[in-house]
Protein backbone atom coordinates (compact mmCIF):
# COMPACT_ATOMS: atom_id res chain seq x y z
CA UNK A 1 -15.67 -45.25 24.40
CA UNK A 2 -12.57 -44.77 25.64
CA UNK A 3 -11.24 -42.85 28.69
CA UNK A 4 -8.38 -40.54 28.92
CA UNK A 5 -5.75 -40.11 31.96
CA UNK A 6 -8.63 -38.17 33.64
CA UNK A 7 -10.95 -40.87 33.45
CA UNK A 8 -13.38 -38.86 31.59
CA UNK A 9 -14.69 -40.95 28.71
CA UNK A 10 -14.28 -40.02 25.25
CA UNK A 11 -17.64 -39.94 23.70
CA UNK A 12 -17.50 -39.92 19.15
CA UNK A 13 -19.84 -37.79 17.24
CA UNK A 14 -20.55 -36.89 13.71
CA UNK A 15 -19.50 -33.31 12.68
CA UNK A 16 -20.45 -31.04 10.17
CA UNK A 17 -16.63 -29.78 8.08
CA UNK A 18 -17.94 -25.86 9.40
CA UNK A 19 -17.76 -27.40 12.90
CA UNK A 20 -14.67 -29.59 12.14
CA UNK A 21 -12.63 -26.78 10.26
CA UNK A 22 -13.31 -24.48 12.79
CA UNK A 23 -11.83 -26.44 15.86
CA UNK A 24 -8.93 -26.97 13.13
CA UNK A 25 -8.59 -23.06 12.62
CA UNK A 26 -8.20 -22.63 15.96
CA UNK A 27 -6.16 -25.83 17.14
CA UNK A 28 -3.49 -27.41 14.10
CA UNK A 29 -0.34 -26.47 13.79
CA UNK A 30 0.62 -26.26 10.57
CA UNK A 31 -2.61 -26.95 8.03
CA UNK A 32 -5.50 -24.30 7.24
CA UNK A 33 -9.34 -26.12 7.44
CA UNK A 34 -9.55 -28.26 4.87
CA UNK A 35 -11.95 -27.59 1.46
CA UNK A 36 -13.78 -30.73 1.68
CA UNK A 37 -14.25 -33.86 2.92
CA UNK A 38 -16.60 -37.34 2.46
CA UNK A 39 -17.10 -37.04 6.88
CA UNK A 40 -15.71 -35.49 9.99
CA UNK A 41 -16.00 -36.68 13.45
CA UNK A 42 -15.24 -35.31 16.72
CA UNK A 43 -14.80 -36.64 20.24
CA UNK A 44 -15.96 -34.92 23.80
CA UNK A 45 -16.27 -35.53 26.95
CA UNK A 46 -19.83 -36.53 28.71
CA UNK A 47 -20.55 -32.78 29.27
CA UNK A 48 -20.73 -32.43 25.54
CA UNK A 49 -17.21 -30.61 25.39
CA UNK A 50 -15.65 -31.94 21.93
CA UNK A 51 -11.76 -32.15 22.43
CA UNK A 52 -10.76 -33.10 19.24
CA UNK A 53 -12.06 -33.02 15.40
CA UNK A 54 -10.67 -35.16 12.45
CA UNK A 55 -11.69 -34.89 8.68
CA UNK A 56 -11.47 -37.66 6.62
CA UNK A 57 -11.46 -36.72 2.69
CA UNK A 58 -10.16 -38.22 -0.74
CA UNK A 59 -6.68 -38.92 -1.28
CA UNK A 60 -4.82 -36.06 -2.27
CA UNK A 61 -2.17 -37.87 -4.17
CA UNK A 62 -3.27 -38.84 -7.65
CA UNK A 63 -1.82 -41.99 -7.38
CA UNK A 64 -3.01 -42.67 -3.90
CA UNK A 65 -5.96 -45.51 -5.43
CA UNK A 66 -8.96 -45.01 -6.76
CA UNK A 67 -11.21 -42.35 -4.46
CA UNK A 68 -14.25 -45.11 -3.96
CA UNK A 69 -11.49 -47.28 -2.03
CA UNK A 70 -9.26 -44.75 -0.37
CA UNK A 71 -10.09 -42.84 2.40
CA UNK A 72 -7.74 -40.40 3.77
CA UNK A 73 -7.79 -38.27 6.93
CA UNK A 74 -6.41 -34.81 6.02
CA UNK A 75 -6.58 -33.20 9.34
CA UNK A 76 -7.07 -34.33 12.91
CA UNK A 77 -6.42 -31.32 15.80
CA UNK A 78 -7.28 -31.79 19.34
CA UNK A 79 -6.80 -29.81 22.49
CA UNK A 80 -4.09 -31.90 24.34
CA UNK A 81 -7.09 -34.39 25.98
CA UNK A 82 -5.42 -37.89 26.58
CA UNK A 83 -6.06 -40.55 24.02
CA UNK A 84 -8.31 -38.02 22.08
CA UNK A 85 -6.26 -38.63 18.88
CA UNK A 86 -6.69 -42.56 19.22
CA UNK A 87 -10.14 -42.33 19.57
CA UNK A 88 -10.33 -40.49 16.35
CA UNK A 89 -8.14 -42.62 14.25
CA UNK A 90 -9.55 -45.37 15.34
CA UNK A 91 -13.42 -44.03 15.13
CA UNK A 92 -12.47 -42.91 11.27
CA UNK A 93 -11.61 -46.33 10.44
CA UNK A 94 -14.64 -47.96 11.77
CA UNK A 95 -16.44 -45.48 9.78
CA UNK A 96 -14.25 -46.42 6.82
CA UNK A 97 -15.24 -49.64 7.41
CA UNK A 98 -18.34 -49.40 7.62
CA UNK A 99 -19.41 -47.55 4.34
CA UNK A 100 -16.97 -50.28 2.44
CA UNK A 101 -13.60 -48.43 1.96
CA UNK A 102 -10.75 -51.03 1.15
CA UNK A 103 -8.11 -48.41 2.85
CA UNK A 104 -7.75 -45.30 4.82
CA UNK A 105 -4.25 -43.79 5.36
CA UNK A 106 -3.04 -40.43 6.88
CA UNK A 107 0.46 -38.86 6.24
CA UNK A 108 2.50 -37.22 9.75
CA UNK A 109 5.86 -34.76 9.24
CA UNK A 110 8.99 -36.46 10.72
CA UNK A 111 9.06 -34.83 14.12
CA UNK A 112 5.08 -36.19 15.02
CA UNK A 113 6.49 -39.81 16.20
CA UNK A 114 2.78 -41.75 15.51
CA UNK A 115 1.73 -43.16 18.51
CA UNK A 116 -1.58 -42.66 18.39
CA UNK A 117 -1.51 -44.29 14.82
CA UNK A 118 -0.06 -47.34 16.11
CA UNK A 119 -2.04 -47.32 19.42
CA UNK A 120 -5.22 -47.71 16.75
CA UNK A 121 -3.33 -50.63 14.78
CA UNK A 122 -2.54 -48.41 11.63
CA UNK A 123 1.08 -49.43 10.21
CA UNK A 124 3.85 -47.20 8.98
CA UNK A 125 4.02 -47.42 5.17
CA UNK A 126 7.81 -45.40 5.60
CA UNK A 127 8.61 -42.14 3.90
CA UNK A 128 6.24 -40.69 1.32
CA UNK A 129 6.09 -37.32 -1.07
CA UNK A 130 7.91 -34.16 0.12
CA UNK A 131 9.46 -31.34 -2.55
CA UNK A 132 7.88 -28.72 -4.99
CA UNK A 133 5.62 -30.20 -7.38
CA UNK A 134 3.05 -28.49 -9.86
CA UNK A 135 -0.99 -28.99 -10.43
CA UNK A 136 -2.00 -30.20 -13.90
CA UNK A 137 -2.88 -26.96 -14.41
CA UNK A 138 0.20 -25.86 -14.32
CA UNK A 139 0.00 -24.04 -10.75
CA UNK A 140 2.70 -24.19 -8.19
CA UNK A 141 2.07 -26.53 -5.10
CA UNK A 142 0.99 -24.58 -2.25
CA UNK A 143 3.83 -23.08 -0.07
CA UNK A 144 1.74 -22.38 3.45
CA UNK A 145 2.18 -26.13 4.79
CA UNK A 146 5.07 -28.56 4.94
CA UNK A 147 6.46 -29.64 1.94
CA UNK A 148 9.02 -31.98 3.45
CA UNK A 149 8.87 -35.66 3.31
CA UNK A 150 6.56 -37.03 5.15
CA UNK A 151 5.64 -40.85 6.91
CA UNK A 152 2.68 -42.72 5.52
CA UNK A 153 0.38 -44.52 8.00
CA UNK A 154 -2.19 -46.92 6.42
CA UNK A 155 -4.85 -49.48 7.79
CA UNK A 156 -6.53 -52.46 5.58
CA UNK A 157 -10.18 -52.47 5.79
CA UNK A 158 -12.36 -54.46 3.73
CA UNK A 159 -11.38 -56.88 0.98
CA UNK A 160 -14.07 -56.83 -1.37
CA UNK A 161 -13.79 -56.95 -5.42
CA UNK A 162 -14.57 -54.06 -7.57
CA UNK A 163 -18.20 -53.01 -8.17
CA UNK A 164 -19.06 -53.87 -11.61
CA UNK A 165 -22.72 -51.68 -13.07
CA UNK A 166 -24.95 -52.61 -15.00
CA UNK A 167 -24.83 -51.76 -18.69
CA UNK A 168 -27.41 -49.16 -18.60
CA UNK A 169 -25.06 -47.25 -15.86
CA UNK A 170 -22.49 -46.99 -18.31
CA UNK A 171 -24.44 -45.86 -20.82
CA UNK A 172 -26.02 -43.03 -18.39
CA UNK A 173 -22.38 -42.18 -17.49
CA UNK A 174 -21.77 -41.28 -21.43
CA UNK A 175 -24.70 -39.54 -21.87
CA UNK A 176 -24.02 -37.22 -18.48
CA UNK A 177 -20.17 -36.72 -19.94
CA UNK A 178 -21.22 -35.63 -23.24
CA UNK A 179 -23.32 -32.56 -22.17
């Protein structure tokens, strides 16, 4: 728990991505809700009044790593509520932790300066994508959010080798691929 200038305290619970992309819809100020995610969290107050939502997903860059070790939080919105960003960042890497992640990382626009990042010990990577840029399919990249560069914020969280299956998992892999 944390509290925020009020003193109120900052309470974390698990969200549903309807409840999360809602409060997004409403709230962020440059992304539309999000079309997925692996969890979202939000944080309120003791009367049960959530504040702030954040959605943690799979990387969006290709290249990002491998989506079993990469977590990456693709929207966060709040009302204004002290610290309420912290808390989330923070509460999304314990839960990163947690389920065995190796990374989670987030990516801001120039003129969001990252405190809250560094507040919750996440560490700025420097200056990451930006520019037009096509799907594999051939599709343009989508024009209704930034396209500028953008700063990469990252936090370490487990160190653990690679899972390695069983032979009869790889066989039940092929079998699911061919049909």
């Amino acid at each position: 728990m944390s509290k925020n200038k009020l003193g109120s305290k900052l309470l974390v619970t698990p969200l549903e991505l309807k409840e999360a992309n809602a409060f997004v819809a409403n709230l962020h100020r440059h992304h539309q809700p999000s079309q997925g995610h692996r969890f979202s969290l939000g944080c309120m107050t003791q009367d049960g009044i959530v504040h702030g939502a954040i959605i943690v997903g799979r990387p969006v860059a290709r290249l990002a790593g491998l989506p079993r070790d990469v977590l990456e939080v693709v929207r966060l919105a709040t009302d204004g509520t002290s610290n309420a960003c912290s808390v989330l960042y923070a509460a999304a890497a314990r839960a990163g932790k947690a389920m065995g992640y190796r990374r989670i990382q987030t990516y801001t626009l120039p003129v969001e300066g990252g405190a809250s990042l560094r507040a919750s010990g996440w560490v700025n990577e420097g200056s990451a994508g930006g520019g037009q840029w096509k799907h594999t399919d051939g599709k343009p990249r989508r024009t209704d959010q930034p396209t500028n560069v953008k700063t990469r914020w990252a936090l370490q969280l487990n160190d653990r080798p690679n899972p390695i299956f069983p032979e009869f998992v790889k066989k039940q892999e092929m079998t699911e691929a061919m049909l």
